[in-house]
C-alpha atoms as a PDB file:
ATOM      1  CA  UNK A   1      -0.030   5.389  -7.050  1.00  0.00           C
ATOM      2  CA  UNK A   2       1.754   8.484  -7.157  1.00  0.00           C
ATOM      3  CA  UNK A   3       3.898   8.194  -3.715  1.00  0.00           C
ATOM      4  CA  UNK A   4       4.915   4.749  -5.161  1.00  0.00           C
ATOM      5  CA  UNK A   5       8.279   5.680  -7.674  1.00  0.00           C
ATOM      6  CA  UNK A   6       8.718   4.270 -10.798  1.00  0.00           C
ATOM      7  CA  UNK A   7      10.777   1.154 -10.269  1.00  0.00           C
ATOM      8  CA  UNK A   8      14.330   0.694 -12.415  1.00  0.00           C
ATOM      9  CA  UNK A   9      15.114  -2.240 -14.754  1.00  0.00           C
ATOM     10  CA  UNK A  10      16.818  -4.747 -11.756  1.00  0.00           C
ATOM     11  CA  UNK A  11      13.404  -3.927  -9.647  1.00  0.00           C
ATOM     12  CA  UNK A  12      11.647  -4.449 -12.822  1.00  0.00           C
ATOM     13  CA  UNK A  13      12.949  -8.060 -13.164  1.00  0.00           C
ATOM     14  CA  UNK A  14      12.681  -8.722  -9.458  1.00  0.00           C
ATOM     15  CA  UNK A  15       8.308  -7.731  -9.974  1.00  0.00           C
ATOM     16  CA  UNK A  16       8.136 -10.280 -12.980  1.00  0.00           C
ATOM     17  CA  UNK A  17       9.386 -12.539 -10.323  1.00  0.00           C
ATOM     18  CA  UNK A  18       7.106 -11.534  -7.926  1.00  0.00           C
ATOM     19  CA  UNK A  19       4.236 -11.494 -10.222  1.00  0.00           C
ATOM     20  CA  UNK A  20       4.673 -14.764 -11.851  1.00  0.00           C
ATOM     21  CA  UNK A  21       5.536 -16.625  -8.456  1.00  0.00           C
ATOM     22  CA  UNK A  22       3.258 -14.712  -6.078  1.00  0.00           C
ATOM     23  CA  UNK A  23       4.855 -14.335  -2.713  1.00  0.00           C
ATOM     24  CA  UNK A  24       8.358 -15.568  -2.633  1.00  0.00           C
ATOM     25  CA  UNK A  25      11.481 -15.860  -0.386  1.00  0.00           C
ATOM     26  CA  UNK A  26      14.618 -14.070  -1.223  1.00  0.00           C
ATOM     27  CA  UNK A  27      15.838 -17.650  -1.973  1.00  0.00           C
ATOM     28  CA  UNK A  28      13.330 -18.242  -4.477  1.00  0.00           C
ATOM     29  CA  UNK A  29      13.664 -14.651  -5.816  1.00  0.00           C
ATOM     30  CA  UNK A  30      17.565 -15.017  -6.452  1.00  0.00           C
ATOM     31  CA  UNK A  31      17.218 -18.640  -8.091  1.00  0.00           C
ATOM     32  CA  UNK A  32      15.108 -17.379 -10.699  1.00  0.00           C
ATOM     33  CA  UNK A  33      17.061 -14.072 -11.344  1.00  0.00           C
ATOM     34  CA  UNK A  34      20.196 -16.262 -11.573  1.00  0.00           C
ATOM     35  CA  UNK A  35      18.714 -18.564 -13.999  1.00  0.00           C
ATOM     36  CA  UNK A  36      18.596 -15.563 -16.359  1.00  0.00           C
ATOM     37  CA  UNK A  37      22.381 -13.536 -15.180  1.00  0.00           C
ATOM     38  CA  UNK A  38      24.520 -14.237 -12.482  1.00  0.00           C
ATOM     39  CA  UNK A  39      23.563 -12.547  -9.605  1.00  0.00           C
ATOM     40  CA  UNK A  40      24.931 -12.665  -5.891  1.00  0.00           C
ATOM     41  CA  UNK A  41      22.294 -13.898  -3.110  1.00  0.00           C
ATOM     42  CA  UNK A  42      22.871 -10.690  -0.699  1.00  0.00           C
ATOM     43  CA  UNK A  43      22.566  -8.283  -3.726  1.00  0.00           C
ATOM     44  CA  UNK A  44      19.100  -9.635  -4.399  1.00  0.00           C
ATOM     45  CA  UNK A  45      18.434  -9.544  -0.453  1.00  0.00           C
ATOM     46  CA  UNK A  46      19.592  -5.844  -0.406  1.00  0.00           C
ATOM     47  CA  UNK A  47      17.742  -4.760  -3.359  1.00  0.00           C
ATOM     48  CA  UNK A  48      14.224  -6.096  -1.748  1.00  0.00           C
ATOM     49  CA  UNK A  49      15.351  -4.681   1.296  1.00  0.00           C
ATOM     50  CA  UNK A  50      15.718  -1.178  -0.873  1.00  0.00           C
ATOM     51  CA  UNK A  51      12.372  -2.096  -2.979  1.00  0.00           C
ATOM     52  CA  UNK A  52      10.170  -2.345   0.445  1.00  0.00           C
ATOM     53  CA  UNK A  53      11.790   0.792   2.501  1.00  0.00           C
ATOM     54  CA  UNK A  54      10.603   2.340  -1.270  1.00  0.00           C
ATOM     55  CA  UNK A  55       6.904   0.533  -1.128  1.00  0.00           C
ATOM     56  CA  UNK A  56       7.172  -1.360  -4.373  1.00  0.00           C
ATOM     57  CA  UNK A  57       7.142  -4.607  -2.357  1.00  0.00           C
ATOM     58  CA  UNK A  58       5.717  -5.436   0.980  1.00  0.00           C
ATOM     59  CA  UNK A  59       7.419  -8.248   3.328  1.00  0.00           C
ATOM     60  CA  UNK A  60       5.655 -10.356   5.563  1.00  0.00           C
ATOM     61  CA  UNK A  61       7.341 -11.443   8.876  1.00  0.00           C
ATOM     62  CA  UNK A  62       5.262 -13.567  10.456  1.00  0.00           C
ATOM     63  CA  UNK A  63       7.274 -16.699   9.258  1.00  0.00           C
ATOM     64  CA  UNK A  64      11.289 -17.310   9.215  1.00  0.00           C
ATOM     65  CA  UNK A  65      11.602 -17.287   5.907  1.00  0.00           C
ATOM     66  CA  UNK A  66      10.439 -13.840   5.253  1.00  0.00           C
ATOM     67  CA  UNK A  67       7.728 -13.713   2.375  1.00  0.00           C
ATOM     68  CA  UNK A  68       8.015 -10.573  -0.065  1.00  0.00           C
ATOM     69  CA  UNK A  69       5.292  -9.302  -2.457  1.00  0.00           C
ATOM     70  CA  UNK A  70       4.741  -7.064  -5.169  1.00  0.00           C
ATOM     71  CA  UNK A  71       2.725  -3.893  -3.765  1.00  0.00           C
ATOM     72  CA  UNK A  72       0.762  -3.340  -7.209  1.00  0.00           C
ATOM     73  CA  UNK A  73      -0.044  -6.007  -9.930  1.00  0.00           C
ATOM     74  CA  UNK A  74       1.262  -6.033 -13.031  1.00  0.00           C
ATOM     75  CA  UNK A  75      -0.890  -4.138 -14.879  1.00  0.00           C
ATOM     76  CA  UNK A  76      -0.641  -0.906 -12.464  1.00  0.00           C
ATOM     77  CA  UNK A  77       3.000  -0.559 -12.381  1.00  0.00           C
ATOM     78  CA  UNK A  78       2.865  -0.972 -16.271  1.00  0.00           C
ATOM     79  CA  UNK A  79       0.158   1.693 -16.557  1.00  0.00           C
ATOM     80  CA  UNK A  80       2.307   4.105 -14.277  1.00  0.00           C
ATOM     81  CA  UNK A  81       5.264   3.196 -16.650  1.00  0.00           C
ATOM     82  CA  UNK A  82       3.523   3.735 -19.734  1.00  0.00           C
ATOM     83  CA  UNK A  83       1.727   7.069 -18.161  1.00  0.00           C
ATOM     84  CA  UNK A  84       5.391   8.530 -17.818  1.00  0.00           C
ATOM     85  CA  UNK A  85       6.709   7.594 -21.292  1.00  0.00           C
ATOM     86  CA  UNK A  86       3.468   8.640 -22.345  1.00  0.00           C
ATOM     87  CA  UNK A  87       4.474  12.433 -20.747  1.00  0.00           C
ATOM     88  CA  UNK A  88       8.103  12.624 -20.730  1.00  0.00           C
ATOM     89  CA  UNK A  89       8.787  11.247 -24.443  1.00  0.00           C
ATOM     90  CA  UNK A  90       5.396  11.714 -26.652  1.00  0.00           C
ATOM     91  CA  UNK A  91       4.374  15.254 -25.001  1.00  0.00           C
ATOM     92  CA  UNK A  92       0.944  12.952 -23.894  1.00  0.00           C
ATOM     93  CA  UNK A  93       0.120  11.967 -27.342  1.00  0.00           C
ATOM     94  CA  UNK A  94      -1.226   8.481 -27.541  1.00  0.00           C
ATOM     95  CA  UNK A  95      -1.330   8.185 -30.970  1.00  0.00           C
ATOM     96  CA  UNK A  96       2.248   9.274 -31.523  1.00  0.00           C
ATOM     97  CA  UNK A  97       3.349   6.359 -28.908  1.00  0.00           C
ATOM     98  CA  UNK A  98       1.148   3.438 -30.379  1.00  0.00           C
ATOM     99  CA  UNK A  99       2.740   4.264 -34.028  1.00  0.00           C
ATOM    100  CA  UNK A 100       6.349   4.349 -32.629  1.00  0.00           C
ATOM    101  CA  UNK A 101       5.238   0.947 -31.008  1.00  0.00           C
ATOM    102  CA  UNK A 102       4.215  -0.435 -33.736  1.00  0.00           C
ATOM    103  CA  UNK A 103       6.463   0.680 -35.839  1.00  0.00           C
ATOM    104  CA  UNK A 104       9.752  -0.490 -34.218  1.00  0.00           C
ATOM    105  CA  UNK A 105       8.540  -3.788 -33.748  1.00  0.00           C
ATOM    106  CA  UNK A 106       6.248  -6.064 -35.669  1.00  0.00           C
ATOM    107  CA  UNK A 107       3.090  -6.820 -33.678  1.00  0.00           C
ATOM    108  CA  UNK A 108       2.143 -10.806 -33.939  1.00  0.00           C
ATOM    109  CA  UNK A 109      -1.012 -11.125 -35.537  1.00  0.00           C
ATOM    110  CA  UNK A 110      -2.789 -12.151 -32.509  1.00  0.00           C
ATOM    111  CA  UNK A 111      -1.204  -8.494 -30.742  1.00  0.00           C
ATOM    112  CA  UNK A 112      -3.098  -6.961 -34.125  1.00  0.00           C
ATOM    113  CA  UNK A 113      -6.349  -8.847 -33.535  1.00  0.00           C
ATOM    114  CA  UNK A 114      -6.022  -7.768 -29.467  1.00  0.00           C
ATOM    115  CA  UNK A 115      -5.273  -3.721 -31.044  1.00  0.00           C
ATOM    116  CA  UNK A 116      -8.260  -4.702 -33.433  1.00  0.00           C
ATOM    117  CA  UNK A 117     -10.725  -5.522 -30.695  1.00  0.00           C
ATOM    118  CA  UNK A 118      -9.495  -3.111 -28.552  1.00  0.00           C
ATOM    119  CA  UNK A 119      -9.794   0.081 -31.297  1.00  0.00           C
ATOM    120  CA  UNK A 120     -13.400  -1.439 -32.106  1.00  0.00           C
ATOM    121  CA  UNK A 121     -14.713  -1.256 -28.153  1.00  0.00           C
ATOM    122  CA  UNK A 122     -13.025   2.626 -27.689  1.00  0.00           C
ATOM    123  CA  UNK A 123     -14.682   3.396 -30.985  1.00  0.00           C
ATOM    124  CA  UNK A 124     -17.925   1.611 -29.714  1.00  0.00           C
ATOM    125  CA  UNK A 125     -18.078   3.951 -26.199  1.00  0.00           C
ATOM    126  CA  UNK A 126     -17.601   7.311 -28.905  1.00  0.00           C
ATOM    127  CA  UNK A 127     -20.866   6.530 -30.566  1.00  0.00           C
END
């Protein structure tokens, strides 16, 4: 994972894409993007083209319309994300980046009972 770099916020929306549709055309990748801001077809093309030559998306050729797909799922590329906040903003401290978390926004009370369950199983493998 570490030769993989951490993507920016317009790769970032292009991998929700990804993620939600599975493998998609750069049609179907700019439709969705410009549901949400207007966006021009051949910058979405470009940045894909950018996003595989970096490895954060892999392309498959074998049809006409060429098919692209997120390299890592979700939860990897958020783990990598969260790994660097965790260094470069909390020093590594865990704690400290759960409590600004919470803290700056209000968890739903289903996130809480997720945390709850969550804090009971770590606690659980301590004993």
């Amino acid at each position: 994972m570490a030769d993989i770099p951490r993507p920016t916020d317009a790769e970032l929306s292009i991998l929700r894409v990804l993620w939600r549709r599975g493998p998609s055309t750069v049609k179907e990748v700019h439709d969705e993007l410009a549901r949400r801001a207007p966006t021009g077809y051949t910058t979405t093309l470009k940045q894909l083209q950018i996003m595989t030559e970096k490895g954060l998306v892999t392309r498959d050729e074998s049809q006409r319309a060429h098919l692209y797909v997120a390299r890592l799922p979700e939860e990897q590329t958020q783990t990598q994300l969260v790994g660097d906040l965790l260094d470069r903003a909390f020093e590594g401290s865990a704690s400290r980046l759960v409590l600004r978390a919470l803290s700056s926004r209000p968890a739903t009370p289903g996130e809480l009972a997720e945390i709850r369950e969550l804090l009971d199983r770590l606690e659980g493998d301590t004993k």
